[in-house]
N, C-alpha and C. Protein backbone atom coordinates (compact mmCIF):
# COMPACT_ATOMS: atom_id res chain seq x y z
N UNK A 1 154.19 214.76 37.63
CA UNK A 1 155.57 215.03 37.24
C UNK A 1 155.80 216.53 37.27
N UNK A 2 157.07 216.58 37.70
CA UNK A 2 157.28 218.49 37.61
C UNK A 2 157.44 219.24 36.37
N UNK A 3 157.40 220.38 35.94
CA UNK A 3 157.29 220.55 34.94
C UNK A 3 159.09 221.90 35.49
N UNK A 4 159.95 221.49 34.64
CA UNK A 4 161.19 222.07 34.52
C UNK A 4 161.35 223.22 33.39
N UNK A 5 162.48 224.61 34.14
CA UNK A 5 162.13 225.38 33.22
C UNK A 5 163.78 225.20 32.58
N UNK A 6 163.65 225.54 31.17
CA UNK A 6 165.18 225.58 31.03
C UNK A 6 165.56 227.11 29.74
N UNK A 7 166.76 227.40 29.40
CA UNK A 7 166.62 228.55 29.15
C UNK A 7 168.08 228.04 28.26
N UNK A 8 167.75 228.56 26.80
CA UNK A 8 169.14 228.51 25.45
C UNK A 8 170.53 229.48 26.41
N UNK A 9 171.47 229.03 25.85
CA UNK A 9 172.50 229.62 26.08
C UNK A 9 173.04 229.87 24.98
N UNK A 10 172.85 231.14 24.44
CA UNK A 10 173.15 231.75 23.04
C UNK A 10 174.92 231.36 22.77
N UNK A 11 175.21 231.36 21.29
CA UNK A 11 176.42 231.64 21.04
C UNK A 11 177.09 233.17 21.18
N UNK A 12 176.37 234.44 21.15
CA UNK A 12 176.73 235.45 20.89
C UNK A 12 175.70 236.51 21.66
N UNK A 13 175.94 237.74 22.08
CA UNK A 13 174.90 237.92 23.39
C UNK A 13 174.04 239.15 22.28
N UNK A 14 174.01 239.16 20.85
CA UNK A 14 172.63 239.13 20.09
C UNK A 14 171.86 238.58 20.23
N UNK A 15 172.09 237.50 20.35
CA UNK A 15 170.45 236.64 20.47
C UNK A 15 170.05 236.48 21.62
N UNK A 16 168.98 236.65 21.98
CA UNK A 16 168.04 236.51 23.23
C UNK A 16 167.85 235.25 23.59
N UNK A 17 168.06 234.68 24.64
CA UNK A 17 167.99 233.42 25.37
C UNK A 17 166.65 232.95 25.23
N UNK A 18 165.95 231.82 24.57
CA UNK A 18 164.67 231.72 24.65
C UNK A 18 164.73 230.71 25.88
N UNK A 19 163.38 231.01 26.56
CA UNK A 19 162.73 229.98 27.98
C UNK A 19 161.65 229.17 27.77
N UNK A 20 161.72 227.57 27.97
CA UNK A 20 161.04 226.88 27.85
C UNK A 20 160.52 225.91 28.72
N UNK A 21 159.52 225.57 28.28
CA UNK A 21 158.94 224.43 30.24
C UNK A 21 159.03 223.09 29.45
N UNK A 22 159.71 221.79 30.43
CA UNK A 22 159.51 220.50 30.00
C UNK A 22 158.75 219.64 31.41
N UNK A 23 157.85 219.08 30.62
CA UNK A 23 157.44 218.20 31.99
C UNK A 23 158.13 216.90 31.92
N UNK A 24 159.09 216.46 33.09
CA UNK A 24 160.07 215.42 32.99
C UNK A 24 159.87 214.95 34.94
N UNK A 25 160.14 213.30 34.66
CA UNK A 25 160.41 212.84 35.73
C UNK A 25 161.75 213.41 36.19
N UNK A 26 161.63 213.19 37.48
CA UNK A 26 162.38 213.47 38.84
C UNK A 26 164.04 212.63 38.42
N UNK A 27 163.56 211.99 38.09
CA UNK A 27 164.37 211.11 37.92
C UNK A 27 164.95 211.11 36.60
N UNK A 28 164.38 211.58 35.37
CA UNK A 28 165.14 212.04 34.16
C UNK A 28 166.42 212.94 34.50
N UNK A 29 167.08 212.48 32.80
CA UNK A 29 168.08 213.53 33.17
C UNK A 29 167.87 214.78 32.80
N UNK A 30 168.68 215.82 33.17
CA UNK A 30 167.91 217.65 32.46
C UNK A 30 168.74 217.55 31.29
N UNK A 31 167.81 218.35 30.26
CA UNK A 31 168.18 218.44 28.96
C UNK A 31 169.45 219.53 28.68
N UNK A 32 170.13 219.10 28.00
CA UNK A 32 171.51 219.41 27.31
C UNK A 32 171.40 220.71 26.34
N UNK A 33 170.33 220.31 25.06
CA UNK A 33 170.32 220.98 24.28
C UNK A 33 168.85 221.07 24.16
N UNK A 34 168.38 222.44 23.83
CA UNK A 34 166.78 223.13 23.18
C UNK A 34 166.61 222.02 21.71
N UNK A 35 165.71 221.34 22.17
CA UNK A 35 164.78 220.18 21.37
C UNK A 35 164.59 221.27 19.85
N UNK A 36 164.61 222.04 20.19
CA UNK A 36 163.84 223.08 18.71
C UNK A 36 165.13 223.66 17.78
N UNK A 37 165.97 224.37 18.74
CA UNK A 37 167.35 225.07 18.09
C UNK A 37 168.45 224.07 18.06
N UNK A 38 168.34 223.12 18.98
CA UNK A 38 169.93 222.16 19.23
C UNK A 38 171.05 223.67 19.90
N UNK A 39 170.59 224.75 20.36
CA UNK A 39 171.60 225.51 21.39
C UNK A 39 171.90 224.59 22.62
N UNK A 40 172.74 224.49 23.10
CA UNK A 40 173.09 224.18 24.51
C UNK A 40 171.93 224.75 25.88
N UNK A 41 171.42 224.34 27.17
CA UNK A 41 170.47 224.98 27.44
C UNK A 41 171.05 224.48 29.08
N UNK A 42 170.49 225.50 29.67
CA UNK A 42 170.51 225.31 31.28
C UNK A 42 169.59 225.30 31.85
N UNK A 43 168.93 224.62 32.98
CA UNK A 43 167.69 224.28 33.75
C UNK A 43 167.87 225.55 34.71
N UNK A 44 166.62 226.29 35.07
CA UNK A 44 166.93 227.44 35.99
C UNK A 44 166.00 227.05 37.15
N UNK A 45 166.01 227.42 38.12
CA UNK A 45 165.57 227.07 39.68
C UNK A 45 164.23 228.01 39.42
N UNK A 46 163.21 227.72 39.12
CA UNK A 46 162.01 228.47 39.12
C UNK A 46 161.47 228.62 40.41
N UNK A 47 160.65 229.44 41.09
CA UNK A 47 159.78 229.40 42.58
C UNK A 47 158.81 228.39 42.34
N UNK A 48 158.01 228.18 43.47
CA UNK A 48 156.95 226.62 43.20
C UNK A 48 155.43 227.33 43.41
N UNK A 49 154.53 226.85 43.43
CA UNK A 49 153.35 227.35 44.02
C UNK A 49 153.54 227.26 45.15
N UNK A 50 153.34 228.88 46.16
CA UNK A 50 153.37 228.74 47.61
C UNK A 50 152.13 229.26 47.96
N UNK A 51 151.96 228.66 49.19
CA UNK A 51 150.29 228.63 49.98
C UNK A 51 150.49 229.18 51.11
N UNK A 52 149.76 230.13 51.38
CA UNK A 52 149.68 231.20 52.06
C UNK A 52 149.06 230.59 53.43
N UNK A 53 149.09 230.48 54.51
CA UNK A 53 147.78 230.23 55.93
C UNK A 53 147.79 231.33 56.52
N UNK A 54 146.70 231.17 57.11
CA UNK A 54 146.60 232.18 58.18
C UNK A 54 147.16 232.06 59.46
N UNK A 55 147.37 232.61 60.28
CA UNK A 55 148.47 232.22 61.86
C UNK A 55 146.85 230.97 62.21
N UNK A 56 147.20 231.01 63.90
CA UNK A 56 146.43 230.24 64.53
C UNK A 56 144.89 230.29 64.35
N UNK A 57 143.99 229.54 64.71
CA UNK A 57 142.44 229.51 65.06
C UNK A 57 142.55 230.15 66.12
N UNK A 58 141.46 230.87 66.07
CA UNK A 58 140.67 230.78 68.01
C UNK A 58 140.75 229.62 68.78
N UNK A 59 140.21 228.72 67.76
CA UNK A 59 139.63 227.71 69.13
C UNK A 59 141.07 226.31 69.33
N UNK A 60 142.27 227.01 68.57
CA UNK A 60 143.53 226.46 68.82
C UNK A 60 144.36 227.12 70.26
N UNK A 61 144.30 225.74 70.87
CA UNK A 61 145.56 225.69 72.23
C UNK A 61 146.53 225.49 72.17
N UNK A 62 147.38 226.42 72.73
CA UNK A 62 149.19 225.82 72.56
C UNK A 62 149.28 225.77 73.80
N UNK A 63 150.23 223.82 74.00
CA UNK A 63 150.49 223.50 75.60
C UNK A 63 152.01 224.90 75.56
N UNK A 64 151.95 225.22 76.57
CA UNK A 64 152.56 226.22 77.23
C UNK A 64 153.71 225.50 77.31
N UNK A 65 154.10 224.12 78.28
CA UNK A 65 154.77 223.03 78.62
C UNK A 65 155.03 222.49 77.65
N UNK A 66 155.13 222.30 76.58
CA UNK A 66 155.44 221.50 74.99
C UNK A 66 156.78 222.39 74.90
N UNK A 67 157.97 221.86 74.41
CA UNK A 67 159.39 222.46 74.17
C UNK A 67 159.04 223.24 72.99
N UNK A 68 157.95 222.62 71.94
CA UNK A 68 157.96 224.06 70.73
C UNK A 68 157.34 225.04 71.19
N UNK A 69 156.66 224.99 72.55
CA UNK A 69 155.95 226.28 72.60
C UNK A 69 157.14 227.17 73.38
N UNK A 70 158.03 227.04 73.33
CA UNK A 70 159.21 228.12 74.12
C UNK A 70 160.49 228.44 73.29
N UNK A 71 160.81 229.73 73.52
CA UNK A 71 161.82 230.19 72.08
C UNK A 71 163.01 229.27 72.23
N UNK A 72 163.72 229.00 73.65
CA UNK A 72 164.50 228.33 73.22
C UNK A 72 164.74 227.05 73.24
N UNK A 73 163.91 226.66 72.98
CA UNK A 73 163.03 224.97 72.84
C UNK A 73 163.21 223.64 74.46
N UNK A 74 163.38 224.47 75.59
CA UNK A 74 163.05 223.64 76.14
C UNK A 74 161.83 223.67 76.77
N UNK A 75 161.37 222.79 77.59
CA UNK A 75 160.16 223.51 78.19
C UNK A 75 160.05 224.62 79.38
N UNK A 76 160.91 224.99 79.80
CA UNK A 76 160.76 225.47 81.18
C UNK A 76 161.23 227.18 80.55
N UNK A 77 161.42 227.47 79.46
CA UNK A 77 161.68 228.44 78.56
C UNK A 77 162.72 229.75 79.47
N UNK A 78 163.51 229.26 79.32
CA UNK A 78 165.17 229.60 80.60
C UNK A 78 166.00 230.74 79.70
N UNK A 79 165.14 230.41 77.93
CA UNK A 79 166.51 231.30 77.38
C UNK A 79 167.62 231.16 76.22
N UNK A 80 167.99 230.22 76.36
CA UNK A 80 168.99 229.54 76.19
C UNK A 80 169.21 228.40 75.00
N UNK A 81 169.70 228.09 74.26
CA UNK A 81 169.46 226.21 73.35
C UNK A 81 170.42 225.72 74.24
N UNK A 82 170.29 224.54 73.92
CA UNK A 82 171.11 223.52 74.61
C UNK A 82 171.70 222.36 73.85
């Protein structure tokens, strides 16, 4: 299950927004109000774990003739999309 971040939406811009993680199905709904304060709260778009690769192997072949191997994806690489 993902774990969602969500963040208080103060009454007054004294108080500092506290941020909190819920682990909730996909399919739940996002929470309304901070379980702890009862403030009103908004879910914020957090980044995910991203995985880094390295480009190609050595001992990797790219068909030349394959439409992804040409910028403008056909095979005969003319230039152009279509």
């Amino acid at each position: 299950m993902p774990t969602y971040v969500y963040e208080t939406i103060p009454a007054d811009s004294a108080t500092a927004p506290r941020r909190f993680e819920v682990i909730q199905k996909m399919s739940d709904e996002p929470l309304k109000v901070d379980p702890e304060s009862g403030l009103p709260v908004k879910r914020l778009i957090s980044g995910g774990v991203g995985i880094k690769l390295k480009g190609l192997k050595r001992s990797t072949q790219v068909n030349k003739l394959s439409p992804a191997a040409t910028a403008c994806g056909c095979a005969t690489g003319c230039g152009h999309r279509h």
